[in-house]
Protein backbone atom coordinates (compact mmCIF):
# COMPACT_ATOMS: atom_id res chain seq x y z
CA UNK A 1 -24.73 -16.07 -13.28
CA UNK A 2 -22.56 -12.78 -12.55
CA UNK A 3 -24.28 -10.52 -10.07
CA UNK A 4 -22.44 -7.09 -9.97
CA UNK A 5 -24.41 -6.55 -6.60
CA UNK A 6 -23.37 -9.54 -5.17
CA UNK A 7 -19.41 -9.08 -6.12
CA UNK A 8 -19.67 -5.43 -4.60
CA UNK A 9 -20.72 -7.30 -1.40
CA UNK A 10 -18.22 -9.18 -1.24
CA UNK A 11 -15.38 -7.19 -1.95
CA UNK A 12 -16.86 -4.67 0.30
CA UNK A 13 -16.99 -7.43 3.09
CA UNK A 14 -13.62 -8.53 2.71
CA UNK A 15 -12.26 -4.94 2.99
CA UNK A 16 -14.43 -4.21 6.35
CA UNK A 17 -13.07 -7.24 7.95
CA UNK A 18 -9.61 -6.60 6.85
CA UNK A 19 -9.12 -3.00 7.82
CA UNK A 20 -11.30 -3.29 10.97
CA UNK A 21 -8.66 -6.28 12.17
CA UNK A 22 -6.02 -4.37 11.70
CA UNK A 23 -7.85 -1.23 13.74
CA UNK A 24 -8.32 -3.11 16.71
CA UNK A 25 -4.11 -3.31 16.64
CA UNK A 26 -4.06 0.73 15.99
CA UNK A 27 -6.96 1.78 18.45
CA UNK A 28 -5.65 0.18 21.15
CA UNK A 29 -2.00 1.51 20.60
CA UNK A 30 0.04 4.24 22.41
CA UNK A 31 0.15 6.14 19.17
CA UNK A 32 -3.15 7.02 19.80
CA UNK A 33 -3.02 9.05 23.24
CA UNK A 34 -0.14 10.91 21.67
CA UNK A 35 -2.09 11.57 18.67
CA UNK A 36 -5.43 12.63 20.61
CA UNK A 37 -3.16 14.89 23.18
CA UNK A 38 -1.40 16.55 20.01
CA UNK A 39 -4.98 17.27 18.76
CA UNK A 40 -6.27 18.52 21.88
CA UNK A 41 -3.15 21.10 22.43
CA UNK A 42 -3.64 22.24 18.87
CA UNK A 43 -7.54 22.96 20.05
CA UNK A 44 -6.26 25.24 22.90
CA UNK A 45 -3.80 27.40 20.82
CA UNK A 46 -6.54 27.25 17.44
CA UNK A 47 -8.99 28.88 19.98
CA UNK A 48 -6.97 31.04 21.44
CA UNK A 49 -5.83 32.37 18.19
CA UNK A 50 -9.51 32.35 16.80
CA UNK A 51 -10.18 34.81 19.55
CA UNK A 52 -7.54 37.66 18.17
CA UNK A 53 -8.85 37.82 15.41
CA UNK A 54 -10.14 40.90 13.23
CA UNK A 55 -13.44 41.06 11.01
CA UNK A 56 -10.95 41.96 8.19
CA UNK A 57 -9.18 38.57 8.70
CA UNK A 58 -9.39 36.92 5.06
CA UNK A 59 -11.20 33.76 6.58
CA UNK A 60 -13.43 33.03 3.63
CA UNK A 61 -10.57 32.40 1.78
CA UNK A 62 -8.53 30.38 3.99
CA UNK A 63 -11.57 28.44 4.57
CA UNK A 64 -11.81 28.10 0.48
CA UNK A 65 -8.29 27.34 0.29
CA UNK A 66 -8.94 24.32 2.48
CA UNK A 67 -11.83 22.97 1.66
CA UNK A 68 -11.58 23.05 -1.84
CA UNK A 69 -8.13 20.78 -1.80
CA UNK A 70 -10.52 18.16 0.09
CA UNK A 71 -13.12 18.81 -2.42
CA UNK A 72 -10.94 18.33 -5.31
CA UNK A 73 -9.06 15.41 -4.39
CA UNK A 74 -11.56 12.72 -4.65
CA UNK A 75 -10.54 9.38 -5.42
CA UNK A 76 -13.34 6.23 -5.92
CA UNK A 77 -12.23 3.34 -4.22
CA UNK A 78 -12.86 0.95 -6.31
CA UNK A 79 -11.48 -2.47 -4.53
CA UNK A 80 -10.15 -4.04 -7.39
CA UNK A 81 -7.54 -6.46 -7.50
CA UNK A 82 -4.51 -7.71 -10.24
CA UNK A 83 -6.84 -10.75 -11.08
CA UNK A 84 -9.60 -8.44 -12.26
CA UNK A 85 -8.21 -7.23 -15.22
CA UNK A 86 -8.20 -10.31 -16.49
CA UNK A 87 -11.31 -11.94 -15.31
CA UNK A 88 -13.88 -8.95 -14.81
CA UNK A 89 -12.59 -7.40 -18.40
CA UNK A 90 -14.61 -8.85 -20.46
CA UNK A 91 -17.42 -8.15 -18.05
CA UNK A 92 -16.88 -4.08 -18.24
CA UNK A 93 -20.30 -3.39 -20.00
CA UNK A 94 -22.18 -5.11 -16.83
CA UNK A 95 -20.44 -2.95 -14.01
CA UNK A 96 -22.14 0.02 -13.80
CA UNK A 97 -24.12 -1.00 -10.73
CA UNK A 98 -20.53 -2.22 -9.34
CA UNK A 99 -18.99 1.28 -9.82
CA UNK A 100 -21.92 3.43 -9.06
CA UNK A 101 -22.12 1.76 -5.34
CA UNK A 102 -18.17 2.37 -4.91
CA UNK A 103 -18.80 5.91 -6.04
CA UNK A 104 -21.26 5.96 -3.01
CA UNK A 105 -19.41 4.56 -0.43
CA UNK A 106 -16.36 6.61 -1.62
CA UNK A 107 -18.78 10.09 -1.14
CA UNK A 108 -19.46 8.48 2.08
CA UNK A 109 -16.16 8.09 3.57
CA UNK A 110 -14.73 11.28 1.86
CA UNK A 111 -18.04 12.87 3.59
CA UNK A 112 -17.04 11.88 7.17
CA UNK A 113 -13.50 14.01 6.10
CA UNK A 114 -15.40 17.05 5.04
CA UNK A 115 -17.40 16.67 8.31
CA UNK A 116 -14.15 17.08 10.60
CA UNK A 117 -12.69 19.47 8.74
CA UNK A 118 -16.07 21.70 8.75
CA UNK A 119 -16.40 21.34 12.09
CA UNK A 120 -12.91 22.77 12.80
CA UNK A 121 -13.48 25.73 10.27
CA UNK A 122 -17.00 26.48 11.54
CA UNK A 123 -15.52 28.45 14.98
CA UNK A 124 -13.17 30.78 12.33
CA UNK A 125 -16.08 31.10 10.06
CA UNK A 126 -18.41 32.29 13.47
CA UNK A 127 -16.12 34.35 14.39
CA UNK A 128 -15.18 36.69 11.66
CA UNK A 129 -18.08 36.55 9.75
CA UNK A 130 -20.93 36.34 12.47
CA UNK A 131 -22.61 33.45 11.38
CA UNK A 132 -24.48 31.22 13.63
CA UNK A 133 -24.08 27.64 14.29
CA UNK A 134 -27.36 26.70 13.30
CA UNK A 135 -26.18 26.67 9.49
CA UNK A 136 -22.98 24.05 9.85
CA UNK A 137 -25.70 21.23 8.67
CA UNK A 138 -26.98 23.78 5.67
CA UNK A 139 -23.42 24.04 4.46
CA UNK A 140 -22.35 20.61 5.16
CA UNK A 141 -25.15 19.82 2.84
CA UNK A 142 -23.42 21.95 0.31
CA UNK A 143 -20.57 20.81 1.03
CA UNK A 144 -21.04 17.08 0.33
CA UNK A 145 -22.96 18.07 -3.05
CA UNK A 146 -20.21 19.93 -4.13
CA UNK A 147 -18.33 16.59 -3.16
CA UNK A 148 -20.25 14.52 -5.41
CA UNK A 149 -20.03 16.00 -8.51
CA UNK A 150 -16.12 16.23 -8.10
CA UNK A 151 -16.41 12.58 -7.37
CA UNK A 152 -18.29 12.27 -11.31
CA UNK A 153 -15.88 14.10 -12.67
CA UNK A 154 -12.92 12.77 -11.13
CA UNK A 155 -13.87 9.04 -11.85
CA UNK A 156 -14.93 9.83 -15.98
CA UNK A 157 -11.17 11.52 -15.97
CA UNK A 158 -9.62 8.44 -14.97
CA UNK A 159 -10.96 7.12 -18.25
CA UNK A 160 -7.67 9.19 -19.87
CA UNK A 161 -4.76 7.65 -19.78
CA UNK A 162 -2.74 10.91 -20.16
CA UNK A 163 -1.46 12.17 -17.23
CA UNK A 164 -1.80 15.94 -18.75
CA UNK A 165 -5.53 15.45 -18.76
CA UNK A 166 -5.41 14.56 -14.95
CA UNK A 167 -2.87 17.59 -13.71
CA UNK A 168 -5.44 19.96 -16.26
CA UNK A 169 -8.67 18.27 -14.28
CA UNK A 170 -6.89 18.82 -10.97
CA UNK A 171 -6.12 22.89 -11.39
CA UNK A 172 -9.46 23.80 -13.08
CA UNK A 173 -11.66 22.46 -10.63
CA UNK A 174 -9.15 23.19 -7.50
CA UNK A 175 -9.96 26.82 -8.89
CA UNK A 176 -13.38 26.58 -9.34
CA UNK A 177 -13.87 24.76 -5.94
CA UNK A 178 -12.25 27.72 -4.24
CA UNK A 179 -14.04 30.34 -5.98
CA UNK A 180 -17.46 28.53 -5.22
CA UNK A 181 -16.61 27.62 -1.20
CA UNK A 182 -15.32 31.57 -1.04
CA UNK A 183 -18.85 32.75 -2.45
CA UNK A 184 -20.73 30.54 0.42
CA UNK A 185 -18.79 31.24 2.80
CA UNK A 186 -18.41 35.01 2.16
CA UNK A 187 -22.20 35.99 2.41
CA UNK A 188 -22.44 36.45 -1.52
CA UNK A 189 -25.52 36.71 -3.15
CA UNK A 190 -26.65 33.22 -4.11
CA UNK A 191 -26.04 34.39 -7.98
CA UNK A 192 -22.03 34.58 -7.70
CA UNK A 193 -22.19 30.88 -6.05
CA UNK A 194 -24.30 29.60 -8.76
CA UNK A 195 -22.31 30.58 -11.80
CA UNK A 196 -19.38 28.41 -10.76
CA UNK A 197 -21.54 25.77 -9.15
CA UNK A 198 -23.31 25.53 -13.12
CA UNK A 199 -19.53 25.67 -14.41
CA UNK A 200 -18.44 22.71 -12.81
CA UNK A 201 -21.75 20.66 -13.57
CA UNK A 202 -21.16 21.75 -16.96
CA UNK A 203 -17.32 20.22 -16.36
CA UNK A 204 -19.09 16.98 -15.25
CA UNK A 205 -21.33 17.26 -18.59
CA UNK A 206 -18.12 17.79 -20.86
CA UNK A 207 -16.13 14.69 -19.40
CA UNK A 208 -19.26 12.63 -19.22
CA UNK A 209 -19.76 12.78 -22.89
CA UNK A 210 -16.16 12.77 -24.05
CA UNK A 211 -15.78 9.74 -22.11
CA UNK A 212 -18.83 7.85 -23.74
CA UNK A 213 -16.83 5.47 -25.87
CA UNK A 214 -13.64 4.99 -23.55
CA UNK A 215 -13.20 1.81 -21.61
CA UNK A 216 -11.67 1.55 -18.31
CA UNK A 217 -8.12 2.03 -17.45
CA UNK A 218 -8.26 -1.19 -15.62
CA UNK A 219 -4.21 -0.97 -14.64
CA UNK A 220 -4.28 2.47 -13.10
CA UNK A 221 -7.22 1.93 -11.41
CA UNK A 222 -5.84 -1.07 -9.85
CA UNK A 223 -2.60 0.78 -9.01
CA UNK A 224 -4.71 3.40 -7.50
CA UNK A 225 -6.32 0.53 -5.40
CA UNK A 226 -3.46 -0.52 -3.94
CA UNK A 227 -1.56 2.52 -3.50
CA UNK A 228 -4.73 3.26 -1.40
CA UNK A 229 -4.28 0.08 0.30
CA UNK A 230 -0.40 0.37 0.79
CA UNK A 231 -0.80 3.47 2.69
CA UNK A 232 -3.31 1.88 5.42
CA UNK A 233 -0.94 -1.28 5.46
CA UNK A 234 2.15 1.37 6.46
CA UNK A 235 0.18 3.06 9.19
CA UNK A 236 -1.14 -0.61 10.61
CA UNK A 237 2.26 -2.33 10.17
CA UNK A 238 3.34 0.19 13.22
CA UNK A 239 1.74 -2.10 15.30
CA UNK A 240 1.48 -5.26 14.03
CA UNK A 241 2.88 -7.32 10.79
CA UNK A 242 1.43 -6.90 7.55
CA UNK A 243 2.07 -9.67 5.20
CA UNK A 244 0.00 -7.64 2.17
CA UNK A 245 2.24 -4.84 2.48
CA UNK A 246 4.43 -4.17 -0.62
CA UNK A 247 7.61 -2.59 -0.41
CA UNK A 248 8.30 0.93 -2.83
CA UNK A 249 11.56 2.12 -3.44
CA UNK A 250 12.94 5.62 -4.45
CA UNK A 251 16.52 6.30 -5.93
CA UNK A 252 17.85 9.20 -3.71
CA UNK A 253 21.02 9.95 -5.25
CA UNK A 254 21.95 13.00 -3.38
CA UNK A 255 21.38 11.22 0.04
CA UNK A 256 24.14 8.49 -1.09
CA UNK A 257 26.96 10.70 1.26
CA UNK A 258 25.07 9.77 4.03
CA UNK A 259 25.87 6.09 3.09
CA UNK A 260 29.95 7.05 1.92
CA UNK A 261 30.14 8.33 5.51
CA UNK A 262 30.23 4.63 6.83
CA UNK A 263 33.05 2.74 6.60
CA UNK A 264 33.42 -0.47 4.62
CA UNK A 265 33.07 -3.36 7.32
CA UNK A 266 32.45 -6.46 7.75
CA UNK A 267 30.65 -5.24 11.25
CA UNK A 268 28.68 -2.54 9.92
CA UNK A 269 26.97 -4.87 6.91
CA UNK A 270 24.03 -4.12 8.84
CA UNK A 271 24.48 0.00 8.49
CA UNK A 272 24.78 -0.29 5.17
CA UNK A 273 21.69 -2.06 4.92
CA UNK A 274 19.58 -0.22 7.22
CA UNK A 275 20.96 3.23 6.08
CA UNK A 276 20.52 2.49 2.43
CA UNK A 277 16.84 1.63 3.27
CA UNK A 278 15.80 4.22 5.11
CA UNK A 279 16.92 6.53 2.35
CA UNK A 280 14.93 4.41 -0.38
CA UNK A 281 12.90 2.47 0.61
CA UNK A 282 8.89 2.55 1.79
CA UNK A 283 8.22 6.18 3.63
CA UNK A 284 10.37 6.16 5.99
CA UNK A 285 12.91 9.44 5.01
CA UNK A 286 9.33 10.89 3.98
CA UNK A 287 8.17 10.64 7.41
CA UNK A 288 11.21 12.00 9.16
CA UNK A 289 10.87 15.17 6.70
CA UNK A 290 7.06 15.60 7.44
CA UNK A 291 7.23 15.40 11.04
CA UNK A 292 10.19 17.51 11.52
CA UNK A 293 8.74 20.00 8.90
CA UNK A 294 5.44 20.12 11.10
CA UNK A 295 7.02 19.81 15.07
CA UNK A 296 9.45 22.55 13.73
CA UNK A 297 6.63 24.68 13.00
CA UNK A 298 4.39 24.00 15.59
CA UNK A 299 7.46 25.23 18.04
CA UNK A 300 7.99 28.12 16.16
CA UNK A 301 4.50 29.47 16.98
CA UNK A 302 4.20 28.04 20.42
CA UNK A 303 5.84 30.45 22.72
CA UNK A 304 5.04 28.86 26.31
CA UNK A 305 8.45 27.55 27.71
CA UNK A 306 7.35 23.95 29.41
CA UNK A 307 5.47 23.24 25.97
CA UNK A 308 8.23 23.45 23.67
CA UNK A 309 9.75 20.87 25.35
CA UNK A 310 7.13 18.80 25.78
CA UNK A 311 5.79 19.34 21.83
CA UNK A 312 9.46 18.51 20.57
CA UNK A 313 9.62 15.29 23.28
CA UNK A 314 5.89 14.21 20.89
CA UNK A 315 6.89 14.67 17.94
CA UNK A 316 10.90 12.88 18.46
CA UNK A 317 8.47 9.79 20.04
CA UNK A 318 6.31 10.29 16.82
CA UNK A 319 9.12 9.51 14.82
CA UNK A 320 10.94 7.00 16.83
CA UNK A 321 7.39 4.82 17.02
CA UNK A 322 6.89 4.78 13.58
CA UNK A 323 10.76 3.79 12.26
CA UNK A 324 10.53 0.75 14.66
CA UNK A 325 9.39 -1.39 11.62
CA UNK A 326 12.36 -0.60 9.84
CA UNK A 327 14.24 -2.93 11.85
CA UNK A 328 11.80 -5.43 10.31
CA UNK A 329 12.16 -4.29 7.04
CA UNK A 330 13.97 -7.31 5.80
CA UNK A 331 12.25 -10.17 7.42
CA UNK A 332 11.12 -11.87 4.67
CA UNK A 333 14.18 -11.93 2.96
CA UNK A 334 16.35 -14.97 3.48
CA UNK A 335 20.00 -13.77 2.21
CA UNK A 336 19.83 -11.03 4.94
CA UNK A 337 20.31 -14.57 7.09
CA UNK A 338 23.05 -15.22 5.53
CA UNK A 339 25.29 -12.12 6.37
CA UNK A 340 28.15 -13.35 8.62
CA UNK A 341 27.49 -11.13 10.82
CA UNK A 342 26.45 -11.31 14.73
CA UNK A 343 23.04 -10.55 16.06
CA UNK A 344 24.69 -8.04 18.50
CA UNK A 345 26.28 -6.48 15.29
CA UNK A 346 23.05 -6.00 13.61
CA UNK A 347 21.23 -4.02 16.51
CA UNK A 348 23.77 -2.03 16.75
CA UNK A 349 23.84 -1.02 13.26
CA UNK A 350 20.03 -0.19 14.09
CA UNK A 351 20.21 1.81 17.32
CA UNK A 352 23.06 3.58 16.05
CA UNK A 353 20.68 4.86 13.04
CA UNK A 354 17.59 5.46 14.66
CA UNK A 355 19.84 7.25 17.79
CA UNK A 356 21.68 9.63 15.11
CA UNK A 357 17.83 10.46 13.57
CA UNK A 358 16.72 11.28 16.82
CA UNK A 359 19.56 13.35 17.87
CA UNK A 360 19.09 15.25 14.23
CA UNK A 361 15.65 16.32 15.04
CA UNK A 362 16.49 16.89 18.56
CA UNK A 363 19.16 19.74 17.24
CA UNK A 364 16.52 20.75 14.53
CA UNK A 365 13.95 21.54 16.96
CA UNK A 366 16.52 23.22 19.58
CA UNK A 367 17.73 25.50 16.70
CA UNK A 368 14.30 26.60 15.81
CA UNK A 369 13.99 27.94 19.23
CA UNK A 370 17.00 29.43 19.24
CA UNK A 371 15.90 31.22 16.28
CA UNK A 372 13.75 32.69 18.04
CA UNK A 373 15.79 34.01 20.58
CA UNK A 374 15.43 31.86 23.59
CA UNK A 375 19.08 31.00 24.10
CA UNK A 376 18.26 28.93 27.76
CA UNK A 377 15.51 26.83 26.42
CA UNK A 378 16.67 26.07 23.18
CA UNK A 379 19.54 24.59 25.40
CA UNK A 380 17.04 22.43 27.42
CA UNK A 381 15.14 21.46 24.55
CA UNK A 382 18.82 20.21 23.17
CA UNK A 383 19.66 18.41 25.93
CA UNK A 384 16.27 16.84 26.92
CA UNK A 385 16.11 15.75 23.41
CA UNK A 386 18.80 13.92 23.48
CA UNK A 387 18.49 12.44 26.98
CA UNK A 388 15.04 11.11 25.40
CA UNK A 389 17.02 9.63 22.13
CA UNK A 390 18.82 7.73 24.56
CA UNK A 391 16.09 6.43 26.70
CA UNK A 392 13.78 5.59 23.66
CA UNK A 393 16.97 3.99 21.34
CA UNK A 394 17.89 1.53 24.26
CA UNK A 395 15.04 1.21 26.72
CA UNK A 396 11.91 1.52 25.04
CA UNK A 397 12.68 0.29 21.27
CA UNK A 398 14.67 -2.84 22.64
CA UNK A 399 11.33 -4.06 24.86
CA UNK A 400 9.73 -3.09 21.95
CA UNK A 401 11.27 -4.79 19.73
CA UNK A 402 11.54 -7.49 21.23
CA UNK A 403 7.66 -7.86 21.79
């Protein structure tokens, strides 16, 4: 006999013992001290800059502006699977207990995420507006309730189809998210908090009931799934393989110069390959852009001399670690065995790429200091830049690699 209970269980189970396998590879990873000393010089300057600051500084609203994207976005993981569509389907009516518990473990996880973030809000909110410590449980309390009703909203929208009715569910309570954090964290009177706390229960109340007689989108919800997925197999297949992990590709037709710049070769098979998937395929010309994006900015702002070079060093090795598993890419595809081309001639197609991306940010980060006047260490930053392309490209990748 179907037990809704039982299947939650187990799907539950299998997802704990797959993501906490792969954790063990990510925990105990070099990524990790990088990350953690990134986060602790980011502490230093955040409190440094906390302690500037004016009781006119719009705080409440930054802290609204914040919060309320985390509030809004709130996906139910669901841990469906291709097969269910076709065998749970007919079982829709008899999943409520199925869906309510993945609504709960979803508030749960998304709760931890609101914790952090609170935590590193509370010192601006203590500062500017006086407030004592003492409350961060009250208004993680409010926090998380505010959480759950997105969470009922959010999961009777994904009973539309139409993507208009998602983008339109998205703005309005982004908005009223805002306006409601802004209230409790401004010292408002509880009445301006409550009117758009009662709006968006009255949101919830609206979707509930126009959603009454819709069934489940069962295909976007399991695209949703493993998009979900996807993005935890990416981050784990940095340090170990991922068989589960599906490849995504993205026409970039404006990037195709970077391709016409390499000659046609029998030799340089390989760069075409390589090249052509880094532009397209899974995250990786996303992840260059983002970490460039955010080193470049964190330089701008940091002004001690040593640091910059250090900070622009972290973030070239954050990018370096993380394209490694393009060279891996291909694996499971037997035709790239068939290329006539030499083993030396394929890791030279990939050091030559990864070196030139290095290099790139390397000049990216040394011209943002420049910017900003500092003609000598934007020179340093240049050259010890690339001096660290070179060591990472062939020293560390190739032992790497080869592990």
């Amino acid at each position: 006999m179907f037990n809704p209970q039982e299947l939650w269980k187990e799907r539950f189970g299998t997802f704990a013992k797959e993501t906490g396998s792969y954790l063990r590879y990510i925990l105990n990873g070099h990524l990790v001290i990088v990350v953690l000393f990134l986060l602790g010089t980011a502490a230093f300057y955040y409190q440094e800059w906390i302690q500037t600051l004016q009781p006119d500084f719009p705080a409440a609203w930054i802290i609204a502006f914040i919060l309320a994207a985390l509030l809004t976005y709130s996906p139910v993981q669901t841990f469906l699977t291709e097969a269910d569509k076709i065998f749970l389907l007919p079982l829709e009516t008899r999943l409520a207990d199925y869906f309510r518990k993945s609504i709960i473990f979803s508030l749960g996880l998304q709760s931890y995420l609101l914790l952090i973030m609170l935590a590193v809000l509370m010192p601006l909110h203590v500062k500017v507006h006086g407030a004592d410590f003492k409350s961060f449980f009250i208004l993680l309390s409010a926090v998380i309730l505010i959480k759950l009703v997105n969470l009922l909203i959010r999961w009777h929208v994904q009973h539309h189809i139409e993507s208009s009715v998602k983008l339109t569910d998205n703005i309005i309570r982004y908005s009223i998210n805002a306006v409601l954090i802004y209230f409790i964290f401004s010292g408002a009177q509880l009445i301006f908090a409550a009117i758009p706390a009662l709006i968006l229960i009255l949101l919830y109340v609206y979707y509930k009931k126009q959603t009454k007689d819709k069934g489940l989108k069962w295909e976007q919800l399991i695209e949703d799934e493993e998009r979900r997925m996807n993005a935890f197999y990416r981050v784990a297949n940095l340090f170990t393989d991922v068989p589960k992990l599906r490849d995504r590709t993205k026409r970039r037709k404006w990037l195709d110069w970077l391709v016409n710049i390499i000659p046609y070769r029998q030799d340089l098979a390989f760069s075409h390959l390589y090249i052509r998937t880094f532009a397209r395929a899974g995250d990786y010309y996303g992840l260059l852009l983002r970490l460039t994006v955010i080193g470049g900015a964190a330089l701008y702002f940091l002004t001690y001399g040593p640091g910059q070079i250090l900070l622009a060093l972290l973030f070239m090795y954050l990018t370096g670690f993380q394209l490694l598993p393009l060279w891996n890419h291909h694996q499971n595809k037997l035709w790239v065995n068939l290329y006539p081309v030499a083993e030396p001639s394929r890791n030279r197609s990939f050091t030559s790429l990864l070196l030139g991306i290095l290099i790139f940010q390397a000049a990216v980060f040394a011209g943002i200091v420049l910017f900003k006047g500092d003609l000598v260490m934007g020179a340093i930053v240049l050259a010890s830049g690339v001096a660290f392309a070179i060591f990472f490209v062939y020293f560390y990748s190739q032992k790497r690699l080869k592990s």
